[in-house]
C-alpha atoms as a PDB file:
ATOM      1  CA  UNK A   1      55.045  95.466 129.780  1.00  0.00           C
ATOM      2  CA  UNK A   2      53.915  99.250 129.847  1.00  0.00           C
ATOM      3  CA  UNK A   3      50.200  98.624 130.752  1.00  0.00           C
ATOM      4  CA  UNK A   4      48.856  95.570 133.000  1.00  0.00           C
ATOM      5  CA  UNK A   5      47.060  94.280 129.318  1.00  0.00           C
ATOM      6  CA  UNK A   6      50.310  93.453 128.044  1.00  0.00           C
ATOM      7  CA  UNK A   7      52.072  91.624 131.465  1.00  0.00           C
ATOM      8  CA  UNK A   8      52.533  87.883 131.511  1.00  0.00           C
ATOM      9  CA  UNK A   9      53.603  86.233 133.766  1.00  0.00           C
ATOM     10  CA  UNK A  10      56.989  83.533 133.916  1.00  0.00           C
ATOM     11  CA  UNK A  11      54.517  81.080 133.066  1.00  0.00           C
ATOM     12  CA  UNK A  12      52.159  82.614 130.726  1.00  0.00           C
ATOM     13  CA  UNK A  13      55.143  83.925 128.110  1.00  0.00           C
ATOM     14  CA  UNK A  14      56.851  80.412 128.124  1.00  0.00           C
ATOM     15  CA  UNK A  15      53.612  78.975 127.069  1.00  0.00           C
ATOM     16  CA  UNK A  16      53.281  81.625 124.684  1.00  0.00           C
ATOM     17  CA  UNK A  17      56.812  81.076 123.201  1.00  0.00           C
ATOM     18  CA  UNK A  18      57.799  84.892 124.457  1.00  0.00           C
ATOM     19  CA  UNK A  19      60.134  85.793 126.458  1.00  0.00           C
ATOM     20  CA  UNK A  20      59.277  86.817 129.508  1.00  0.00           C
ATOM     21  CA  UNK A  21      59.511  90.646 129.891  1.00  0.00           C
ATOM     22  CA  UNK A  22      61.370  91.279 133.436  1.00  0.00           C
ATOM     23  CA  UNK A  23      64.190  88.002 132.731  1.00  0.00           C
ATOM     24  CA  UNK A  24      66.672  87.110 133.610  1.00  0.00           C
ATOM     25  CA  UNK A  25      66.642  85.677 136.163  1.00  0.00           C
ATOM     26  CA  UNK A  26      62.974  84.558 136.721  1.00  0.00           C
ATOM     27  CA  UNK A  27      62.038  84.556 139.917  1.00  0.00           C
ATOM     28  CA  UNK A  28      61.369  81.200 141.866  1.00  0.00           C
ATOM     29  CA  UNK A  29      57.243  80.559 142.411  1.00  0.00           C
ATOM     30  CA  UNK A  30      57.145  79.860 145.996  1.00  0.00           C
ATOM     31  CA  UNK A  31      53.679  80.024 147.912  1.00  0.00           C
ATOM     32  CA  UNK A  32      53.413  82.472 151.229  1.00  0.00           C
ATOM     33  CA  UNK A  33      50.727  80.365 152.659  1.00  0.00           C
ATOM     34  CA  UNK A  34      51.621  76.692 153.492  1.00  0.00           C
ATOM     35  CA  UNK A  35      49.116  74.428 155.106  1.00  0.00           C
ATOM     36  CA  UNK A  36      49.697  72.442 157.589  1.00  0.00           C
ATOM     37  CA  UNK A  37      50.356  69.095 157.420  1.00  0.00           C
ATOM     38  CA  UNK A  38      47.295  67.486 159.491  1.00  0.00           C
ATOM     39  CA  UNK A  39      44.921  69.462 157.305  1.00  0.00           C
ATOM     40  CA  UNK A  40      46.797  68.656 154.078  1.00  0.00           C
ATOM     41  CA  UNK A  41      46.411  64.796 155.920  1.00  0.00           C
ATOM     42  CA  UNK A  42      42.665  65.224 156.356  1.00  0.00           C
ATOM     43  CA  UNK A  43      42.088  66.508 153.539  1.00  0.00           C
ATOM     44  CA  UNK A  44      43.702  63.624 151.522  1.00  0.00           C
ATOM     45  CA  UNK A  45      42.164  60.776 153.532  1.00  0.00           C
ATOM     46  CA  UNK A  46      38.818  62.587 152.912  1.00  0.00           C
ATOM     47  CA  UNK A  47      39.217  62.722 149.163  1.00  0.00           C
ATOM     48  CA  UNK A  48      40.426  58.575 149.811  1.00  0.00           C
ATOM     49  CA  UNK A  49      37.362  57.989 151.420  1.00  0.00           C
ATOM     50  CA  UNK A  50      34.994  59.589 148.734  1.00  0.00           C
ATOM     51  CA  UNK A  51      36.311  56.655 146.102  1.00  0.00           C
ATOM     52  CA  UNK A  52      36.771  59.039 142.875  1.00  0.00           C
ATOM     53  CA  UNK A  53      39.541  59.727 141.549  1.00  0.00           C
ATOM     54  CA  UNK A  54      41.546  63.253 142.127  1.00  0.00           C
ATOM     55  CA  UNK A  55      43.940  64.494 139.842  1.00  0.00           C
ATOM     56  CA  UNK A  56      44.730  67.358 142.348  1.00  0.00           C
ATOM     57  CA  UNK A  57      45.241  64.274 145.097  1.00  0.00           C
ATOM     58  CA  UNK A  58      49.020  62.965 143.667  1.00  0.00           C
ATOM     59  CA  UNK A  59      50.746  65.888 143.865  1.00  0.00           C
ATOM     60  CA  UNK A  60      49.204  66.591 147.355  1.00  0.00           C
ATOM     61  CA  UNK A  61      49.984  63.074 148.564  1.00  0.00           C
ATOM     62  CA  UNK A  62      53.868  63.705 147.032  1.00  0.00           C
ATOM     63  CA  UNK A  63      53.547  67.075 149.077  1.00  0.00           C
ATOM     64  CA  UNK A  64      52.380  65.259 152.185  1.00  0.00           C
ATOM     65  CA  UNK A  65      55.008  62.417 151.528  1.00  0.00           C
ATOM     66  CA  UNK A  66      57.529  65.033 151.977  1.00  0.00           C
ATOM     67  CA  UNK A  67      56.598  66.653 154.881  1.00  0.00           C
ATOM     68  CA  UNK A  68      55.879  63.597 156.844  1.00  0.00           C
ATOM     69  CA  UNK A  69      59.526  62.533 155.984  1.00  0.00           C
ATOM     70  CA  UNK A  70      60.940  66.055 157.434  1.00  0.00           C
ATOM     71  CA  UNK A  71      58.102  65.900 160.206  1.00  0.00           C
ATOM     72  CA  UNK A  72      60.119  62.497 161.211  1.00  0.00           C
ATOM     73  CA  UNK A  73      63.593  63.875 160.932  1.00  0.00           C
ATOM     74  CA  UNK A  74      62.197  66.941 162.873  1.00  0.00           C
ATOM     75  CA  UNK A  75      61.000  64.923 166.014  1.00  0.00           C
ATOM     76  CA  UNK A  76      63.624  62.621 165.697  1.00  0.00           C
ATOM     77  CA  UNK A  77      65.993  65.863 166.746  1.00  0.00           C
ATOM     78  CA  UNK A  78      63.592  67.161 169.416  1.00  0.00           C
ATOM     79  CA  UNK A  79      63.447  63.921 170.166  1.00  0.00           C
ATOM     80  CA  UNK A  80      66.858  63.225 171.205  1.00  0.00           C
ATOM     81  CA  UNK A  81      68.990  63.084 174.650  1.00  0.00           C
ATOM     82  CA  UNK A  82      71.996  64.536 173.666  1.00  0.00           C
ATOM     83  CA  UNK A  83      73.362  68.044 173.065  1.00  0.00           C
ATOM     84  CA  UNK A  84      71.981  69.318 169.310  1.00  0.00           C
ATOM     85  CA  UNK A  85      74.130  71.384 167.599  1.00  0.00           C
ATOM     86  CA  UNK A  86      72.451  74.879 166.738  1.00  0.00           C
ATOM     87  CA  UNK A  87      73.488  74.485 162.747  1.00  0.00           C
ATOM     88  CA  UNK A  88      71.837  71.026 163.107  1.00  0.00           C
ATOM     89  CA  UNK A  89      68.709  73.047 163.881  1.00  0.00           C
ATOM     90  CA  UNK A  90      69.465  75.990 161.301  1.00  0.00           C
ATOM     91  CA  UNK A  91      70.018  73.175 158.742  1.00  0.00           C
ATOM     92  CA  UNK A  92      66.763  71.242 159.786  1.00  0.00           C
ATOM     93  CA  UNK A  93      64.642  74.730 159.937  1.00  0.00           C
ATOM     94  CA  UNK A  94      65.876  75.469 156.213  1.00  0.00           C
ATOM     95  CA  UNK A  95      64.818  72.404 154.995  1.00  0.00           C
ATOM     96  CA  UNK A  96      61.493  72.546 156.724  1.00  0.00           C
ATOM     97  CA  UNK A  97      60.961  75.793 155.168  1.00  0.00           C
ATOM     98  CA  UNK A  98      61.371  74.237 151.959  1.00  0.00           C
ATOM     99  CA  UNK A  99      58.416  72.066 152.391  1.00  0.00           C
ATOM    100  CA  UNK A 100      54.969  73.127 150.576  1.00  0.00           C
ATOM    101  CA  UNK A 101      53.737  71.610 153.623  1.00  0.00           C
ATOM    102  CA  UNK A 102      53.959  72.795 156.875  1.00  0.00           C
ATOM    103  CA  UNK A 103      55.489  69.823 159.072  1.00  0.00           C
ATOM    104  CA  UNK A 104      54.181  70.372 162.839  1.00  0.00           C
ATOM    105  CA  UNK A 105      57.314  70.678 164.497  1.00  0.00           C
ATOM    106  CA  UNK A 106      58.413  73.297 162.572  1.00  0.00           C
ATOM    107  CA  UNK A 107      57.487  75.588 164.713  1.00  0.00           C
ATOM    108  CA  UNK A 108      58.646  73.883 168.217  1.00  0.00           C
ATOM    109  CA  UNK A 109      61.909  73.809 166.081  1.00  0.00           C
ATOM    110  CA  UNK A 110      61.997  77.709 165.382  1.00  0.00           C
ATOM    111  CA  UNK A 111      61.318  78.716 168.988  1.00  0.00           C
ATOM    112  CA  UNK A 112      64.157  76.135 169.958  1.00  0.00           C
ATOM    113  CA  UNK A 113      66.211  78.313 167.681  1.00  0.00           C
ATOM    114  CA  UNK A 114      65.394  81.392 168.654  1.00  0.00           C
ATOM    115  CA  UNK A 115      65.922  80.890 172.542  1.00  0.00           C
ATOM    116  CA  UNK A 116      68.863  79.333 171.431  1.00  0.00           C
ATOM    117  CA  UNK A 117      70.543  82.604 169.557  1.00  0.00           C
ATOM    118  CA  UNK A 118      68.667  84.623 172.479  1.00  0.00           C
ATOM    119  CA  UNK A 119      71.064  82.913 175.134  1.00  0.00           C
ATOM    120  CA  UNK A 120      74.074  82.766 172.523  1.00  0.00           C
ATOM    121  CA  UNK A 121      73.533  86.759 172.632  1.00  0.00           C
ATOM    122  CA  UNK A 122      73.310  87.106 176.452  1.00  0.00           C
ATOM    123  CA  UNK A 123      76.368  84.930 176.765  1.00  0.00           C
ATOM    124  CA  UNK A 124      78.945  86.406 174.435  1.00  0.00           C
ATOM    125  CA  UNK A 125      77.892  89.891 175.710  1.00  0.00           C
ATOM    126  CA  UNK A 126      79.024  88.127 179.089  1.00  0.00           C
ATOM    127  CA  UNK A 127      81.995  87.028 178.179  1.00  0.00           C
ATOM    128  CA  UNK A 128      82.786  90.307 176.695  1.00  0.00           C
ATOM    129  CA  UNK A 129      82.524  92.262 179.773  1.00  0.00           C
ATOM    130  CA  UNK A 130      78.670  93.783 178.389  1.00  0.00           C
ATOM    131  CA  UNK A 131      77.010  92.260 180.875  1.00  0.00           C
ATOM    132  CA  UNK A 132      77.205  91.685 184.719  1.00  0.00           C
ATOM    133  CA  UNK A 133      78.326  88.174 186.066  1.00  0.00           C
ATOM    134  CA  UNK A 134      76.335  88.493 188.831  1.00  0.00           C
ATOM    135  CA  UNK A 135      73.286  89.101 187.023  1.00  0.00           C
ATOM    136  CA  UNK A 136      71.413  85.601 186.746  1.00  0.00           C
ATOM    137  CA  UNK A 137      71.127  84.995 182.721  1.00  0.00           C
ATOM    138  CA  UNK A 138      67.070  83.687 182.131  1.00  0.00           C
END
């Protein structure tokens, strides 16, 4: 593809029967901007409530499905009284990430994270002599 005229896309060139000019590998569609999940929500009960049918609607509903299920695995760790192990929360952040969706407590879950690796920092430059024990930690 020398000139923009003659660029296709992934897409475009498999529907096309071509092969796609910049392969392999061809890179993995992912969206920058997620919405979140209560206006994904609101947006599906409003299309519910107008009584026609939506073909966009299923794969938003499988989207929602998806996030709600993360969403409850998500609180479900915030939620609980024990210790939570930091790669518990790496693992759950990843795979929050990987929604189209943004669940709501993905982001309670990232700042959790990041004051985690925050104190993780202050402490090992404690314990390697970096830092001053006398000097409170917060």
């Amino acid at each position: 593809a020398d000139a923009m005229a003659d660029f296709l896309c992934p897409e475009c060139a498999r529907l096309r029967g071509q092969e796609y000019a910049f392969a392999p590998p061809l890179p993995v569609p992912k969206h920058t901007r997620r919405p979140k999940l209560k206006f994904v929500s609101a947006l599906l009960d409003e299309a519910e409530g107008v009584g026609v049918f939506f073909p966009e609607a299923a794969p938003l509903q499988l989207l929602r499905s998806q996030a709600e299920a993360w969403q409850a695995d998500g609180a479900a760790l915030l939620e609980s009284s024990g210790v939570v192990e930091a790669t518990a929360v790496e693992r759950a952040i990843a795979a929050g990430e990987e929604c189209e969706v943004e669940p709501e407590a993905l982001a309670t879950l990232r700042k959790l994270y990041t004051t985690y690796t925050a104190w993780e920092a202050k402490a090992k430059a404690v314990l390697n002599g970096e830092h001053a024990t006398d000097v409170e930690l917060s």
